[in-house]
N, C-alpha and C. Protein backbone atom coordinates (compact mmCIF):
# COMPACT_ATOMS: atom_id res chain seq x y z
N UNK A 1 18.06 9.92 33.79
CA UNK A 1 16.99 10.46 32.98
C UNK A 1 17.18 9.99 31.54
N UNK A 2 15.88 9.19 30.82
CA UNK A 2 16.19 8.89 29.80
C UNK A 2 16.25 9.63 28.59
N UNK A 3 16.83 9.74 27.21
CA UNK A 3 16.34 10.61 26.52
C UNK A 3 14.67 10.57 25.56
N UNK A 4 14.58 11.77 25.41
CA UNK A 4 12.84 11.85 24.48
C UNK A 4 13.42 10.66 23.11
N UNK A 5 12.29 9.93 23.12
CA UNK A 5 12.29 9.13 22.16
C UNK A 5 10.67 9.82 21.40
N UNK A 6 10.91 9.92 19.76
CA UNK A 6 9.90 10.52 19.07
C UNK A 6 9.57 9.77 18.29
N UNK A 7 8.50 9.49 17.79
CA UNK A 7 8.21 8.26 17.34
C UNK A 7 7.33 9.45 15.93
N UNK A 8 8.01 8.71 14.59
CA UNK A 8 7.46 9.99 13.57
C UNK A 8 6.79 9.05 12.83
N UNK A 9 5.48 10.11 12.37
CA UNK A 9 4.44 9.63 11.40
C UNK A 9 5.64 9.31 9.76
N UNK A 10 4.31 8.69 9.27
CA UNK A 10 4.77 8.40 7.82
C UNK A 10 4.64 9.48 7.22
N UNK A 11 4.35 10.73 7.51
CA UNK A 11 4.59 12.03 6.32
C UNK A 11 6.19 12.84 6.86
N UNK A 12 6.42 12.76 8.12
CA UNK A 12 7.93 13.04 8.39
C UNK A 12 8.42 11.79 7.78
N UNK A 13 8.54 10.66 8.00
CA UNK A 13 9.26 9.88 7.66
C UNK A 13 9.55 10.21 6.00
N UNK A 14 8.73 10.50 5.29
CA UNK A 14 8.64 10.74 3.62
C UNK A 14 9.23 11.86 3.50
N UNK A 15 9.13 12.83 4.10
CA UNK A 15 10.10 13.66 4.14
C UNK A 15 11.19 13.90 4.12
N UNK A 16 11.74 13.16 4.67
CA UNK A 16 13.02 12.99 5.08
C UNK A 16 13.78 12.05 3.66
N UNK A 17 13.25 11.23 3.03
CA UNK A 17 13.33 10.86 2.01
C UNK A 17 13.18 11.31 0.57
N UNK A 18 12.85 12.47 0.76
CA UNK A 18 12.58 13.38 -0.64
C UNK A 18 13.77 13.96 -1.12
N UNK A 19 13.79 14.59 -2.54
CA UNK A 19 15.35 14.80 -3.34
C UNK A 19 15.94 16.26 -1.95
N UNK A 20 14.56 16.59 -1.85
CA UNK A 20 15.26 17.89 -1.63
C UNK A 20 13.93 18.39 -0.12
N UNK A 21 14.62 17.65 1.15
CA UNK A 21 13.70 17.41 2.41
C UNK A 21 13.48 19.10 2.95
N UNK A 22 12.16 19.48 3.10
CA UNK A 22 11.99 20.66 4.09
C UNK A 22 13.10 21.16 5.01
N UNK A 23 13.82 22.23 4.42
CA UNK A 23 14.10 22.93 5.84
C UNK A 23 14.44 22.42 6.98
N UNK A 24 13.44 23.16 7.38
CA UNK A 24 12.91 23.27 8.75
C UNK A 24 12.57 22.14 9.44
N UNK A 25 12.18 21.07 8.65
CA UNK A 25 12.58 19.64 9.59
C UNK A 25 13.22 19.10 9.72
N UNK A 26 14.23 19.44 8.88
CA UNK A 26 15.93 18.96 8.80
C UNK A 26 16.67 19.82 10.13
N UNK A 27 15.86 20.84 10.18
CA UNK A 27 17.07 21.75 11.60
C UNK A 27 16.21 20.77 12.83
N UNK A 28 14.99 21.00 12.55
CA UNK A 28 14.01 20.07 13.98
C UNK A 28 14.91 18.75 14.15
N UNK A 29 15.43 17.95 12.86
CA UNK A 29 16.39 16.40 13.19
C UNK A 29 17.00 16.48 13.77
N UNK A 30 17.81 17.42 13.31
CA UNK A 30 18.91 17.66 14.36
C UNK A 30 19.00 18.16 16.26
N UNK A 31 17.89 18.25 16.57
CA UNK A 31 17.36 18.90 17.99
C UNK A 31 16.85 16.95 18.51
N UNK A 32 16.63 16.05 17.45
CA UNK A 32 15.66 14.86 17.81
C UNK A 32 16.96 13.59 18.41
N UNK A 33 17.02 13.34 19.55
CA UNK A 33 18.07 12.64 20.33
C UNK A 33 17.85 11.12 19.90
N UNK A 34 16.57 10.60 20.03
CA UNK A 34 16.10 9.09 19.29
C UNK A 34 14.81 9.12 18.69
N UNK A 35 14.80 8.65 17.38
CA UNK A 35 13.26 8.41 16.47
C UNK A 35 13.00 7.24 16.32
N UNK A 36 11.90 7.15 16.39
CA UNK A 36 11.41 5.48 15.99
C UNK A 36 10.15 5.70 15.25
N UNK A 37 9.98 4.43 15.05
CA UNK A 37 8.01 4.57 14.36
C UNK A 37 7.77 3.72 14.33
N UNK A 38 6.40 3.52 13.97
CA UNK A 38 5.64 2.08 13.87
C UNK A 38 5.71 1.31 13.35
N UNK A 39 5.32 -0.30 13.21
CA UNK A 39 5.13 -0.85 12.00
C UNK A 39 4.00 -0.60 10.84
N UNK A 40 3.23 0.18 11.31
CA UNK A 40 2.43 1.02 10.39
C UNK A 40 2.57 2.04 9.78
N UNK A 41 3.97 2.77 10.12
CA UNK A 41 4.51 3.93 9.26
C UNK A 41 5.70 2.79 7.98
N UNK A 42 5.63 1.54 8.77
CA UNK A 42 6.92 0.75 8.16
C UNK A 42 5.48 0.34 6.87
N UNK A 43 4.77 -0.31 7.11
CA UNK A 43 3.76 -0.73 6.02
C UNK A 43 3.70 0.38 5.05
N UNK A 44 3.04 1.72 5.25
CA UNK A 44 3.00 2.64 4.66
C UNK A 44 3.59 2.92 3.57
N UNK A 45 4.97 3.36 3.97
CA UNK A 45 5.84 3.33 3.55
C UNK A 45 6.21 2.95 2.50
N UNK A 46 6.12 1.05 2.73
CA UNK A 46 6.50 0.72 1.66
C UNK A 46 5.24 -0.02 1.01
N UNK A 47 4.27 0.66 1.05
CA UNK A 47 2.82 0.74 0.41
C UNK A 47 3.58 1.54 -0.79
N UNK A 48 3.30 3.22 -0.32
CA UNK A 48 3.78 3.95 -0.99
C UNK A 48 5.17 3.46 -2.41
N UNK A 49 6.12 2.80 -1.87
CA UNK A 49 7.04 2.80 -2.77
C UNK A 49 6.89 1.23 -3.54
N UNK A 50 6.13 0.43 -3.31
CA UNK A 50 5.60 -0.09 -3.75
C UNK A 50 4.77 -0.13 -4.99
N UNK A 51 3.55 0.95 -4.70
CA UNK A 51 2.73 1.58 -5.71
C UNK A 51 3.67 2.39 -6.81
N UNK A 52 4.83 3.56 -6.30
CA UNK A 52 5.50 3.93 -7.25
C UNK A 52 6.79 3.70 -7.01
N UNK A 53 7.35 3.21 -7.73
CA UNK A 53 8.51 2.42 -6.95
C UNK A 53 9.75 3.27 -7.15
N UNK A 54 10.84 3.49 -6.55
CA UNK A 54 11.76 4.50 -6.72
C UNK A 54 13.34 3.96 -5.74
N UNK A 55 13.85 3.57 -6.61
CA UNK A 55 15.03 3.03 -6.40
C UNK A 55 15.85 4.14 -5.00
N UNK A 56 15.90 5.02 -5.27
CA UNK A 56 16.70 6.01 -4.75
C UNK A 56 16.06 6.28 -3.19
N UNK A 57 14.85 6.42 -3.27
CA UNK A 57 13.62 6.36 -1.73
C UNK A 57 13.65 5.42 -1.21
N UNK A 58 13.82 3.98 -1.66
CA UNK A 58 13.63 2.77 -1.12
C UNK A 58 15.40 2.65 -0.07
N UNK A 59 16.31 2.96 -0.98
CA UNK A 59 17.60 2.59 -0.73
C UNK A 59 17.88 4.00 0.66
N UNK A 60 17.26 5.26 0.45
CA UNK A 60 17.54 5.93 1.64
C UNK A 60 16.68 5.71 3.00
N UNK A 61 15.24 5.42 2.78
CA UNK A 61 14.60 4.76 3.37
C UNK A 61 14.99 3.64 4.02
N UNK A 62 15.59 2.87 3.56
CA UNK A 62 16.01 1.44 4.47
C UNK A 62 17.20 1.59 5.29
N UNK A 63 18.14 2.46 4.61
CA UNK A 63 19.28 3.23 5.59
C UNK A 63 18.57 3.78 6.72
N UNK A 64 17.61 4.78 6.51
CA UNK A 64 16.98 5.53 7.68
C UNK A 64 16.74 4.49 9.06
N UNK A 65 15.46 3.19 8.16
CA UNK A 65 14.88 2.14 9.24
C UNK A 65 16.28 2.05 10.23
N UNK A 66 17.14 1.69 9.64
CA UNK A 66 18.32 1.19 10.19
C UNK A 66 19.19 2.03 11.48
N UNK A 67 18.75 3.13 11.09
CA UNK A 67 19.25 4.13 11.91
C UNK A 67 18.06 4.36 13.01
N UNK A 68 17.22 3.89 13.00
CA UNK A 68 16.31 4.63 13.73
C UNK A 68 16.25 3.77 15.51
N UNK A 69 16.01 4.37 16.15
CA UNK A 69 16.05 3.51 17.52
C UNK A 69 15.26 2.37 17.85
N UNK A 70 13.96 2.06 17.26
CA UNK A 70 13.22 1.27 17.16
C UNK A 70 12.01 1.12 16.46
N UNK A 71 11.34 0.31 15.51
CA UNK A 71 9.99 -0.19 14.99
C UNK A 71 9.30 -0.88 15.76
N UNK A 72 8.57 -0.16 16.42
CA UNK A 72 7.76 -0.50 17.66
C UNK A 72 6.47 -1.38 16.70
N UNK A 73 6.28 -2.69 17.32
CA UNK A 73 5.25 -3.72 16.60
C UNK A 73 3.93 -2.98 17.71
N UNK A 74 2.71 -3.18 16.46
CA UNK A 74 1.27 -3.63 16.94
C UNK A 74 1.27 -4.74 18.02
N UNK A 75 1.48 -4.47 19.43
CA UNK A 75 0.99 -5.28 20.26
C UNK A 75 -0.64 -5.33 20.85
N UNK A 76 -1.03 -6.66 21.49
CA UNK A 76 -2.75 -6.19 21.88
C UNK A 76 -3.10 -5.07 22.70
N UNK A 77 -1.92 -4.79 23.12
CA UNK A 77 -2.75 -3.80 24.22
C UNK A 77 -3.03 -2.09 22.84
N UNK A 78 -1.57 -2.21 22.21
CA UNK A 78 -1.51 -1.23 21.21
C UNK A 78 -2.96 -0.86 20.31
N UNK A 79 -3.12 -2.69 20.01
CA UNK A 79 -4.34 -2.78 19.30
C UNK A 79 -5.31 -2.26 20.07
N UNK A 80 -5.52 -2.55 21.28
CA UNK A 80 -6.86 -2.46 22.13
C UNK A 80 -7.15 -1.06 22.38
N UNK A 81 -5.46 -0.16 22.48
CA UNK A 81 -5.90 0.97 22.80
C UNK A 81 -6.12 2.13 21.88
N UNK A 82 -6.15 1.33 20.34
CA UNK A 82 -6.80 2.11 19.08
C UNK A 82 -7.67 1.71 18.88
N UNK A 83 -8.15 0.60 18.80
CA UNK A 83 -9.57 0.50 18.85
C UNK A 83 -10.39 1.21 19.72
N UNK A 84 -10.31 1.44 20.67
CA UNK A 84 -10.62 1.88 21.70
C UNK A 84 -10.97 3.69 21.80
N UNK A 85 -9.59 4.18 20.69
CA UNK A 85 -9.55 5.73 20.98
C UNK A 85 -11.03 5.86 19.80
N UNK A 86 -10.24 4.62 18.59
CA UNK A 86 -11.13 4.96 17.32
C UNK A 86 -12.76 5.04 17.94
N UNK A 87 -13.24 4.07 18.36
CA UNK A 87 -14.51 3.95 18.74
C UNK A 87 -14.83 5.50 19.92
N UNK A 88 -14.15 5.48 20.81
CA UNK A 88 -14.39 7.19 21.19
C UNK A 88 -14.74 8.17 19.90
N UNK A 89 -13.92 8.26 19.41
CA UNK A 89 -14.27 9.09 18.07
C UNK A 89 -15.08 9.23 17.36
N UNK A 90 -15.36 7.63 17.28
CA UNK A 90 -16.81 7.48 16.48
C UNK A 90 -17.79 7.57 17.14
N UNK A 91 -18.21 7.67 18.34
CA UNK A 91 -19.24 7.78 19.31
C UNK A 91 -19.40 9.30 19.61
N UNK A 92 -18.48 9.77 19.02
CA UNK A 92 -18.83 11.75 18.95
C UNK A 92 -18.98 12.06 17.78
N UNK A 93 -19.34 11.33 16.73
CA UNK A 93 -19.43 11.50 15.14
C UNK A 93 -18.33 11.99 14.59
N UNK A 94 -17.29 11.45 15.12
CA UNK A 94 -15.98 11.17 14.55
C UNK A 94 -14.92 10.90 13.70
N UNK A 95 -15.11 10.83 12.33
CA UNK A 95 -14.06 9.03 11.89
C UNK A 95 -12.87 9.73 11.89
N UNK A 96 -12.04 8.40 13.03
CA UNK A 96 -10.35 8.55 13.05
C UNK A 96 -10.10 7.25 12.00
N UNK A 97 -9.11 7.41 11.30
CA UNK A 97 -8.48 5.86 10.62
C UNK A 97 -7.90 4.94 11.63
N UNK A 98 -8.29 3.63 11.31
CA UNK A 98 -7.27 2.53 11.78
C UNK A 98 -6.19 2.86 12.42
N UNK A 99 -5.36 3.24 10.79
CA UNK A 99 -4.05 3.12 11.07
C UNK A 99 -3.01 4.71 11.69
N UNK A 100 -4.05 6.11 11.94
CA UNK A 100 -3.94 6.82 12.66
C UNK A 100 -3.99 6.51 14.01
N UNK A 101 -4.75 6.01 14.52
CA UNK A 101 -5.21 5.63 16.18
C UNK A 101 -3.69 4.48 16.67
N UNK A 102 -3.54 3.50 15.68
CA UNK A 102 -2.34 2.60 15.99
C UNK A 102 -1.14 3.38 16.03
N UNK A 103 -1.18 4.10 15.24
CA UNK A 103 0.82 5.35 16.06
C UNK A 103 -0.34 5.71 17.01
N UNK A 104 -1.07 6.68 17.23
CA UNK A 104 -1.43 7.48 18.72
C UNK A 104 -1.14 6.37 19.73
N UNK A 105 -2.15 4.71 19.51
CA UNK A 105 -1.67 4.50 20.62
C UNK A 105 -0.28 3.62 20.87
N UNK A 106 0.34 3.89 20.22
CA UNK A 106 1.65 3.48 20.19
C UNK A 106 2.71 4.31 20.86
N UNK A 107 2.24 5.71 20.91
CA UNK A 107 2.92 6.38 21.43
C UNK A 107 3.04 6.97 23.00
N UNK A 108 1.54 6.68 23.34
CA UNK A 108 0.56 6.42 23.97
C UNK A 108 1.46 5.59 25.25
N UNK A 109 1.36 4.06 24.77
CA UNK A 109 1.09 2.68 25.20
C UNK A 109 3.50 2.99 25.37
N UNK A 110 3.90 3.52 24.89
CA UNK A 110 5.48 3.56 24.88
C UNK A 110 5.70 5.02 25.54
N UNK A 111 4.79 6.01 25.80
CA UNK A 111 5.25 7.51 26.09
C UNK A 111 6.09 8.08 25.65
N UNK A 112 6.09 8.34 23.89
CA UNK A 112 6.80 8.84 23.21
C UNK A 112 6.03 10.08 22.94
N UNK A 113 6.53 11.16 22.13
CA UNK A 113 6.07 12.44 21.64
C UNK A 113 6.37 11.83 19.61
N UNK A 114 4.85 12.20 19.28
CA UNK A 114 4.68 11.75 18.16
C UNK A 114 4.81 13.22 17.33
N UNK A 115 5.88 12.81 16.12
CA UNK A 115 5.86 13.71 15.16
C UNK A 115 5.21 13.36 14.25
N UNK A 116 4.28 14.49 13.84
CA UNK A 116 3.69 14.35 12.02
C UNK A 116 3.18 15.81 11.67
N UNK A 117 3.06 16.08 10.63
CA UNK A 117 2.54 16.88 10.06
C UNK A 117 0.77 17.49 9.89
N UNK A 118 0.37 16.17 10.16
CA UNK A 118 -0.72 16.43 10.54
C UNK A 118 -1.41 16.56 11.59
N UNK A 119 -1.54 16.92 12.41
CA UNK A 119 -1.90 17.37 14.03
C UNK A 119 -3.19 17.12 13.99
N UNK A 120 -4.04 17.46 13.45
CA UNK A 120 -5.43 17.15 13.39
C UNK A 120 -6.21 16.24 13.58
N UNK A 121 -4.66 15.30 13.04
CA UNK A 121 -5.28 13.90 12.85
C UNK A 121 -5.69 13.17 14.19
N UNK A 122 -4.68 13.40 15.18
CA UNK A 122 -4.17 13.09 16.31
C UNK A 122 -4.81 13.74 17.81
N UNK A 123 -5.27 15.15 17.31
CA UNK A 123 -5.64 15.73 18.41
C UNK A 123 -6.85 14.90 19.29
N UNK A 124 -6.78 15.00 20.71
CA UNK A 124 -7.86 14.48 21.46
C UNK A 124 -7.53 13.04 21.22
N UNK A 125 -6.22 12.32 21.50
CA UNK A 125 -5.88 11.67 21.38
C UNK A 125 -4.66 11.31 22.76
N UNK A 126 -4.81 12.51 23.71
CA UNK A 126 -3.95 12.12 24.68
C UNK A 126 -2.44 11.84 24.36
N UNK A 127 -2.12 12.54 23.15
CA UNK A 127 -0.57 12.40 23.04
C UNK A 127 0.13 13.36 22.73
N UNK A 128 1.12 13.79 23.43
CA UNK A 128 2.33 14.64 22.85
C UNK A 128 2.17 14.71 21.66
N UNK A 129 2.70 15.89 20.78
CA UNK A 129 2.42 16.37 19.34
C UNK A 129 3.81 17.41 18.82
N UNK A 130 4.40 16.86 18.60
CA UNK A 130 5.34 18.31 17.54
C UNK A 130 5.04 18.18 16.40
N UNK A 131 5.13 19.25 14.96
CA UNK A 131 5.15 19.15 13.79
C UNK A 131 6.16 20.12 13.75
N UNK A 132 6.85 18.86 12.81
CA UNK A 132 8.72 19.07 12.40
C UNK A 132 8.53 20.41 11.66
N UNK A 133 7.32 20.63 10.98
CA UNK A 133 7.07 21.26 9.81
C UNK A 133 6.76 22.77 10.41
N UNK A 134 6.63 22.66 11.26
CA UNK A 134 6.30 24.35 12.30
C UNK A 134 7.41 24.19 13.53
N UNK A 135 7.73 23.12 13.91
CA UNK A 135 8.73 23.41 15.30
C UNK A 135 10.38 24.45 15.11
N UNK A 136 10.44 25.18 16.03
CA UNK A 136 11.55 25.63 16.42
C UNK A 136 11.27 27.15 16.54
């Protein structure tokens, strides 16, 4: 039996990088056996530290990547199957983002349980859901 692999949004991931990280998602880390994330939480990311740049986030941040079990790439099917959710969405007067639908179907397309904080974003999306930020 393999272990749960969790594949975390870019607002856990930022989290975890802050002076002084939540709680309660710090006890949830510790319960999390393997994390990974996207290359779209990896873009993000360093969107974010990019725009404001911060020596100290960048340097724990890249430790983290390093630690993490895998950066699962945008493959076509990945692609196909966000395009795919997105356009569902939009055909019920919907709008999901791009780069929301690419973790769903990433997680999806790998059968991981996706962490983020935002649940909303994700729901009706056919994927496992914890938020670090309420779990335990």
């Amino acid at each position: 039996m393999s272990a749960t692999i969790v594949l975390a949004d870019t607002n856990v991931i930022s989290e975890l990088v802050r002076s002084t990280p939540d709680a309660q998602v710090m006890r949830w880390l510790q319960t999390v056996p393997l994390m990974a994330i996207s290359a779209i939480t990896l873009e993000e990311a360093h969107f974010g530290l990019g725009w404001q740049p911060n020596t100290r986030k960048l340097a724990l941040f890249n430790a983290l990547v390093e630690r993490l079990h895998a950066v699962y790439p945008i493959t076509p099917a990945i692609a196909q199957r966000g395009g795919a959710l997105r356009g569902q969405f939009q055909a019920q007067g919907t709008t999901r983002s791009a780069p929301d639908m690419l973790i769903a179907a990433t997680a999806i397309e790998h059968q991981l349980v996706l962490a983020t904080r935002n649940v909303r974003d994700f729901l009706g999306c056919g994927v496992q859901i914890v938020n670090p930020f309420d779990a335990l």
